[in-house]
N, C-alpha and C. Protein backbone atom coordinates (compact mmCIF):
# COMPACT_ATOMS: atom_id res chain seq x y z
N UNK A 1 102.72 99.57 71.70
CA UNK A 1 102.47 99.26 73.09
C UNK A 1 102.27 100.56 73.88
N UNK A 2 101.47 100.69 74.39
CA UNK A 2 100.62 101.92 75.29
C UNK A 2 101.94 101.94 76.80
N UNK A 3 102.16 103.12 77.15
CA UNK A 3 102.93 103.19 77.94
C UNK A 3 101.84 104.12 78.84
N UNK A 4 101.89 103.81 80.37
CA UNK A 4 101.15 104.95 81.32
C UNK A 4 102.31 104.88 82.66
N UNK A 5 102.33 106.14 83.24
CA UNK A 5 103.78 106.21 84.18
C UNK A 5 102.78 107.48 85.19
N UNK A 6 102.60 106.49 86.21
CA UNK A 6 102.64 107.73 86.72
C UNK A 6 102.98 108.64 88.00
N UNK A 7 102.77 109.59 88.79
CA UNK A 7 103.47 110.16 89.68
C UNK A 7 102.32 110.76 90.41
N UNK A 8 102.91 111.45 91.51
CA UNK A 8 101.96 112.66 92.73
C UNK A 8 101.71 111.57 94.04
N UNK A 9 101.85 110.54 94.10
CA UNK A 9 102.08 109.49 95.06
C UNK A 9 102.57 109.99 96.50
N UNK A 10 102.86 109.37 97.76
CA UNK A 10 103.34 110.35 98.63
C UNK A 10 102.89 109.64 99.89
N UNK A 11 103.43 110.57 101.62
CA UNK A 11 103.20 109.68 102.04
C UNK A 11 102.28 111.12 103.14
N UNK A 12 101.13 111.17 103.46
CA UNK A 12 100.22 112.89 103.60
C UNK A 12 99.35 112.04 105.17
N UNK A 13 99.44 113.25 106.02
CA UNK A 13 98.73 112.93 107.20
C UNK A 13 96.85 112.52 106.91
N UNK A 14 96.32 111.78 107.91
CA UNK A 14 94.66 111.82 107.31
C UNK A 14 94.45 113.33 107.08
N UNK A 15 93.03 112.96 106.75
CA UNK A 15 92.36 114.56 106.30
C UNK A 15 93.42 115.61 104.85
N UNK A 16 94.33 115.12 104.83
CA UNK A 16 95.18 115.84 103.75
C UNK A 16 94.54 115.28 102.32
N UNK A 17 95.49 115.88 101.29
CA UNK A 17 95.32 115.61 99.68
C UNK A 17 96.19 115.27 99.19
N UNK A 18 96.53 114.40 98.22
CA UNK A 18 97.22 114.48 97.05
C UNK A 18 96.84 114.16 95.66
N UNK A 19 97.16 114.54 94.72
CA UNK A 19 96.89 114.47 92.93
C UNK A 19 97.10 113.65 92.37
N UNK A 20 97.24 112.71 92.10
CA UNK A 20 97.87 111.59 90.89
C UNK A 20 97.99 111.74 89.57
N UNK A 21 98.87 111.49 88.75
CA UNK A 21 98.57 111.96 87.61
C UNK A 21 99.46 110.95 86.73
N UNK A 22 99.07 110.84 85.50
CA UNK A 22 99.11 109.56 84.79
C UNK A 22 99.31 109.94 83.07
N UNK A 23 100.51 109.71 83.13
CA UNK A 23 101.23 110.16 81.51
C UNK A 23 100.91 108.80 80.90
N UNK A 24 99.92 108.87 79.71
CA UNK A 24 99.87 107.85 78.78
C UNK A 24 100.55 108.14 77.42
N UNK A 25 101.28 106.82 76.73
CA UNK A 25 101.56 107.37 75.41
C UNK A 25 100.52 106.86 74.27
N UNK A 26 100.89 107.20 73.27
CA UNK A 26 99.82 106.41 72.07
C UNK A 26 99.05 108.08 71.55
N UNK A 27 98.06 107.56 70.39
CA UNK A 27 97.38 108.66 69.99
C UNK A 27 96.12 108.22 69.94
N UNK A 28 95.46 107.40 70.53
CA UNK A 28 94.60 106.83 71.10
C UNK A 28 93.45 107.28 72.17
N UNK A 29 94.41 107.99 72.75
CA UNK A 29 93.64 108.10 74.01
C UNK A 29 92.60 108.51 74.49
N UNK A 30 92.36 109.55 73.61
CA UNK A 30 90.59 110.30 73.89
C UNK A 30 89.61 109.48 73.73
N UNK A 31 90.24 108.42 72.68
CA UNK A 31 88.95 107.39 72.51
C UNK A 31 88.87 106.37 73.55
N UNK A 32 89.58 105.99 74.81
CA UNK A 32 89.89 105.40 75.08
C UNK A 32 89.41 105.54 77.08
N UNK A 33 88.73 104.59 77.72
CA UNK A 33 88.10 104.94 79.09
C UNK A 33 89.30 104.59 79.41
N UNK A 34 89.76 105.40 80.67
CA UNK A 34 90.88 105.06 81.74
C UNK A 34 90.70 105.05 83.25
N UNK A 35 91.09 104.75 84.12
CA UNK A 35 90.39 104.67 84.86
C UNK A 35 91.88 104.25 86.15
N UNK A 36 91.80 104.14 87.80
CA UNK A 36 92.87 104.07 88.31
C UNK A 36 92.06 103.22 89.52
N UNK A 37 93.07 102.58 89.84
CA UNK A 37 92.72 101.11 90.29
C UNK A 37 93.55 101.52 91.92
N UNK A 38 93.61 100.63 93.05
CA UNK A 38 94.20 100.52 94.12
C UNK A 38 94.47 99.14 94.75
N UNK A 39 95.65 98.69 95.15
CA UNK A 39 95.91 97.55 95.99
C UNK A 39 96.58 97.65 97.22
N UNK A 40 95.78 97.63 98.26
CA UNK A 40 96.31 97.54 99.62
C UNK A 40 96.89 95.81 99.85
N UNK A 41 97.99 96.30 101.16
CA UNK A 41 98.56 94.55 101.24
C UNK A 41 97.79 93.71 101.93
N UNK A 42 97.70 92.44 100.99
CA UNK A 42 96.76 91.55 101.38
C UNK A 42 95.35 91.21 100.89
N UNK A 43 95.30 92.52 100.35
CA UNK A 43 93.77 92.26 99.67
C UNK A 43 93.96 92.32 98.02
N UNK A 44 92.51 92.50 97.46
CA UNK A 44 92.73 92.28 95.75
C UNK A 44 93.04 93.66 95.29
N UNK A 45 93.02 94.01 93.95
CA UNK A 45 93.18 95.35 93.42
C UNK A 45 91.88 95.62 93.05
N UNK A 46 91.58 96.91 93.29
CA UNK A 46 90.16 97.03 93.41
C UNK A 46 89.73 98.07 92.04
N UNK A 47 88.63 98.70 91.51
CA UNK A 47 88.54 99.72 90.76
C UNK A 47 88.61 100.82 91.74
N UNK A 48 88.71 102.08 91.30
CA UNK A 48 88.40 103.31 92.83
C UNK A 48 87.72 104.33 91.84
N UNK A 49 88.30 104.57 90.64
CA UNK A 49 87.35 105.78 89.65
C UNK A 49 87.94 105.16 88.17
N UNK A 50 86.61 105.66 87.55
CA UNK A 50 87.10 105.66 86.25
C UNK A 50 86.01 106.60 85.88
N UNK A 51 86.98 107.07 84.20
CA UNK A 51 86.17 108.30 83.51
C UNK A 51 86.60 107.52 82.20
N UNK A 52 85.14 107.82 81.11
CA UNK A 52 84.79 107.30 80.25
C UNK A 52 85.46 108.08 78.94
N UNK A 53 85.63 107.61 77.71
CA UNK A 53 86.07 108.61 76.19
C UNK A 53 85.56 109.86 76.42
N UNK A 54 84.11 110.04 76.71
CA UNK A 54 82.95 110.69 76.82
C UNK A 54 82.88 111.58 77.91
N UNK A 55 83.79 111.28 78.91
CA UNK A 55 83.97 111.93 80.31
C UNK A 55 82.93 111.62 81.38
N UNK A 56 81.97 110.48 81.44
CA UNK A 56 81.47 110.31 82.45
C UNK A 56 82.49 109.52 83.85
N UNK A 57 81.50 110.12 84.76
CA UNK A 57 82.79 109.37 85.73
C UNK A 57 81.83 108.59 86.29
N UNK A 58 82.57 107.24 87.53
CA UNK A 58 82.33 106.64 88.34
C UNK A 58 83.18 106.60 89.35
N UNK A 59 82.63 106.27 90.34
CA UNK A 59 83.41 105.88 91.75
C UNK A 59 83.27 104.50 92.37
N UNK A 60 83.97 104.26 93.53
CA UNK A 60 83.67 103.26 94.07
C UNK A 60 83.05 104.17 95.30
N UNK A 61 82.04 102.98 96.38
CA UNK A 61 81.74 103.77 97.05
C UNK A 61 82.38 104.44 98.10
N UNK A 62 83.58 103.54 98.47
CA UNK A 62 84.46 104.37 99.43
C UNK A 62 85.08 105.86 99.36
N UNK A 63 85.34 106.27 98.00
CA UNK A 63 86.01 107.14 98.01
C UNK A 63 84.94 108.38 97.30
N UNK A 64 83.66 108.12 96.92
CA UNK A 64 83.12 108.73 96.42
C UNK A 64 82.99 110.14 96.81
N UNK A 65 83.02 111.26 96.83
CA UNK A 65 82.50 112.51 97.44
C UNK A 65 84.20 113.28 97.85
N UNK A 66 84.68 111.75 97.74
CA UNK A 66 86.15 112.54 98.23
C UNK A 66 87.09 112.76 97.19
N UNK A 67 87.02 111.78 96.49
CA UNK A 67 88.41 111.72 95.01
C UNK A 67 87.21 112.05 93.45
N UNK A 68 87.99 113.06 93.05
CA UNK A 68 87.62 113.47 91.69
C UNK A 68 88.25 112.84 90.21
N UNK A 69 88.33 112.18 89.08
CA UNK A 69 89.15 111.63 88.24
C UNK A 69 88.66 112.85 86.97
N UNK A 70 89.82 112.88 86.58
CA UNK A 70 89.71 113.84 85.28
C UNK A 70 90.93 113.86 84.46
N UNK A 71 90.40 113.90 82.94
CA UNK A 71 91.24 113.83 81.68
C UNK A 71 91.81 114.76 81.47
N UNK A 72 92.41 115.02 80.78
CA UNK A 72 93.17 116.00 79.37
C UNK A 72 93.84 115.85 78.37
N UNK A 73 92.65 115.49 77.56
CA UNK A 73 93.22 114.36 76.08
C UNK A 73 94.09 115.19 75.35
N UNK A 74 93.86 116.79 75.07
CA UNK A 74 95.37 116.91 74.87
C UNK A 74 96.31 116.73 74.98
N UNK A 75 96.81 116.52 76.57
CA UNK A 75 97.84 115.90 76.99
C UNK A 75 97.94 114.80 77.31
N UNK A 76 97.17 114.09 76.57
CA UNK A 76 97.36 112.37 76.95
C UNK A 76 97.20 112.10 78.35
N UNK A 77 96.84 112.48 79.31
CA UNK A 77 97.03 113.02 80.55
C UNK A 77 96.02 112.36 81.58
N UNK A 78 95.54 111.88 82.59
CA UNK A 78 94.71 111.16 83.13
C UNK A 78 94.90 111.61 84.92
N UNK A 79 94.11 112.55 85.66
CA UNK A 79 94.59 112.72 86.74
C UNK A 79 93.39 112.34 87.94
N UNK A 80 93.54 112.01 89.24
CA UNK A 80 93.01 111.61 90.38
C UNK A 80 93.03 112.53 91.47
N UNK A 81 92.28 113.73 91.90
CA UNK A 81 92.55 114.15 93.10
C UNK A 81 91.97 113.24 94.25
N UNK A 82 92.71 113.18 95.53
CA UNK A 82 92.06 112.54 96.60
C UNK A 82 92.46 113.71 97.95
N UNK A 83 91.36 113.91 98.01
CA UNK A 83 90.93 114.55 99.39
C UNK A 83 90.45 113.99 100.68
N UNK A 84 90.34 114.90 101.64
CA UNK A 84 90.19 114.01 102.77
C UNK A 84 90.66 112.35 103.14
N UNK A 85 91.95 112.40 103.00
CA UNK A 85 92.23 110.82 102.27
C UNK A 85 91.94 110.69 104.32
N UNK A 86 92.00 109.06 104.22
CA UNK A 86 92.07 108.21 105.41
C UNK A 86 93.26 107.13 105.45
N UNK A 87 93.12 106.88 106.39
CA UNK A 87 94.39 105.87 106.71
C UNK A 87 94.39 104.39 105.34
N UNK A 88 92.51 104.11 105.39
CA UNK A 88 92.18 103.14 104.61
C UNK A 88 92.23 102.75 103.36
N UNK A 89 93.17 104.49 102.92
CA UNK A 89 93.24 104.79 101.51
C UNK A 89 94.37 104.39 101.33
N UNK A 90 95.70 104.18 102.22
CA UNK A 90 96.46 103.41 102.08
C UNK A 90 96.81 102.15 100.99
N UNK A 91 97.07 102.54 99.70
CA UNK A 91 97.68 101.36 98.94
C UNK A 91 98.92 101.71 97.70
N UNK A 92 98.76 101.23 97.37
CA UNK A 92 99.53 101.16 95.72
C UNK A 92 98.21 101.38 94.88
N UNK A 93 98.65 102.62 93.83
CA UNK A 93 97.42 103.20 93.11
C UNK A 93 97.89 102.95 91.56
N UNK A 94 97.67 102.58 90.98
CA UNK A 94 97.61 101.97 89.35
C UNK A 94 96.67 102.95 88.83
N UNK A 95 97.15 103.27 87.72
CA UNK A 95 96.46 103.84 86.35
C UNK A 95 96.33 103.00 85.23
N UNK A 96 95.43 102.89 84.59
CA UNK A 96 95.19 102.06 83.90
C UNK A 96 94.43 102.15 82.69
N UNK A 97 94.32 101.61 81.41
CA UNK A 97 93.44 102.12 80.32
C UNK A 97 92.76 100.77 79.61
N UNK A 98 91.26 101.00 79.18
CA UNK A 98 91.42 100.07 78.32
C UNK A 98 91.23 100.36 76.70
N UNK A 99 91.18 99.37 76.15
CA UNK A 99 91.40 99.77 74.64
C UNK A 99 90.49 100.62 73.81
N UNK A 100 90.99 101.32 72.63
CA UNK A 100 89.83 102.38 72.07
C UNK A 100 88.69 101.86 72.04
N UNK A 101 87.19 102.45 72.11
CA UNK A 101 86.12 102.22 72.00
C UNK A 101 85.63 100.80 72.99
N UNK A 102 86.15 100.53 73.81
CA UNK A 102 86.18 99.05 74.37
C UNK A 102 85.29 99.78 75.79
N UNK A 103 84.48 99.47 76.09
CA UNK A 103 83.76 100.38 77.34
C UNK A 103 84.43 99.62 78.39
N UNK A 104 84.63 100.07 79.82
CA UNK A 104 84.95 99.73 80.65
C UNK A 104 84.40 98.69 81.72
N UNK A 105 82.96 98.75 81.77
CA UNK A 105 82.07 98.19 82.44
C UNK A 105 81.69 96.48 81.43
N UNK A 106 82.37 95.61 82.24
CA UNK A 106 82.55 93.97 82.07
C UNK A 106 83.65 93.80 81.61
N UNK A 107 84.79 94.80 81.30
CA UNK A 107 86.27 94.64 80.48
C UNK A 107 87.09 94.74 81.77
N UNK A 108 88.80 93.97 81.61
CA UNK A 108 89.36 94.65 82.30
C UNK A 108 90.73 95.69 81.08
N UNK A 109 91.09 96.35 81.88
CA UNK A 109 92.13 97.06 81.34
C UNK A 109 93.07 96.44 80.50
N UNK A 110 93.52 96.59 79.84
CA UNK A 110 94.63 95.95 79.04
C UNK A 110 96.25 96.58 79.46
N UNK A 111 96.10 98.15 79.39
CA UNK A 111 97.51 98.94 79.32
C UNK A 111 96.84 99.09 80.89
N UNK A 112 98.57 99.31 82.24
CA UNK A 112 98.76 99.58 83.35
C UNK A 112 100.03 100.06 83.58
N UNK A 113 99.59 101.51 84.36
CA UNK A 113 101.08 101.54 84.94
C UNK A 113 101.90 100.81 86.27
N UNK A 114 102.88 101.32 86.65
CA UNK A 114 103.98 100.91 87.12
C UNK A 114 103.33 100.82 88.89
N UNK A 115 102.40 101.62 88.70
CA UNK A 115 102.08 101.67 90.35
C UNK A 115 102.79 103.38 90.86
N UNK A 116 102.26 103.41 92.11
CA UNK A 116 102.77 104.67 93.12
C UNK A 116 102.54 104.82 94.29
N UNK A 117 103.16 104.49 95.12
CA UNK A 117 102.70 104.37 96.51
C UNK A 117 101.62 105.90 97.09
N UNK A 118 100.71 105.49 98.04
CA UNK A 118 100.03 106.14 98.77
C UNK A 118 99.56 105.87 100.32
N UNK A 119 100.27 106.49 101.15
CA UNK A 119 100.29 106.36 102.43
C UNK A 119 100.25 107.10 103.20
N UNK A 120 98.82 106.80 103.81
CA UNK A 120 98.15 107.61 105.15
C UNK A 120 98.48 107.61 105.93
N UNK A 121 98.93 108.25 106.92
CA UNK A 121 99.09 108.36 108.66
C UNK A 121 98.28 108.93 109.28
N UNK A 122 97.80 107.78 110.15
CA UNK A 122 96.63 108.41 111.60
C UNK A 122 96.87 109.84 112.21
């Protein structure tokens, strides 16, 4: 069973940054797209980035230009910078993986972490 935990969560004025970062276990992982999800209250959980085995990335369009996602399959390791955050960025941020060789695009994730709060102030 795939374990992901992760931390850098926080609570940062607009226009600020913070990192996310996402300890997966298993020996799996390089083969494996991961990608980190967001749920604000009241609404659904959304995708926000994901990066592929291969290292391609995607965004959603909200956060595009602002949040970077990047690996380090050595370290099992899966991290999110978000810059210029906004108030709207406000949610609970999930890390998430799906299974080796399983592409991301029409799948959902299988392994999720625990969540980490992220909260903007005007």
């Amino acid at each position: 069973q795939v374990q992901l935990v992760e931390s850098g969560g926080g609570l940062v004025q607009a226009g600020g940054s913070l990192r996310l970062s996402c300890a997966a276990s298993g020996n799996m992982f390089s083969k494996s797209d991961m990608g980190w999800y967001r749920q604000a209250p009241g609404k659904q959980r959304e995708l926000v980035a994901v990066i592929t085995s291969g290292g391609s990335t995607n965004y959603a369009d909200s956060v595009n230009g602002r949040f970077t996602i990047s690996r380090e399959n050595a370290k099992n390791t899966g991290n999110l910078q978000m810059n210029s955050l906004k108030p709207e960025d406000t949610a609970v941020y999930y890390c998430a993986k799906w299974p080796p060789r399983l592409r991301y695009s029409g799948s959902l994730p299988t392994s999720w972490g625990q969540g980490t709060q992220v909260t903007v102030s005007s």
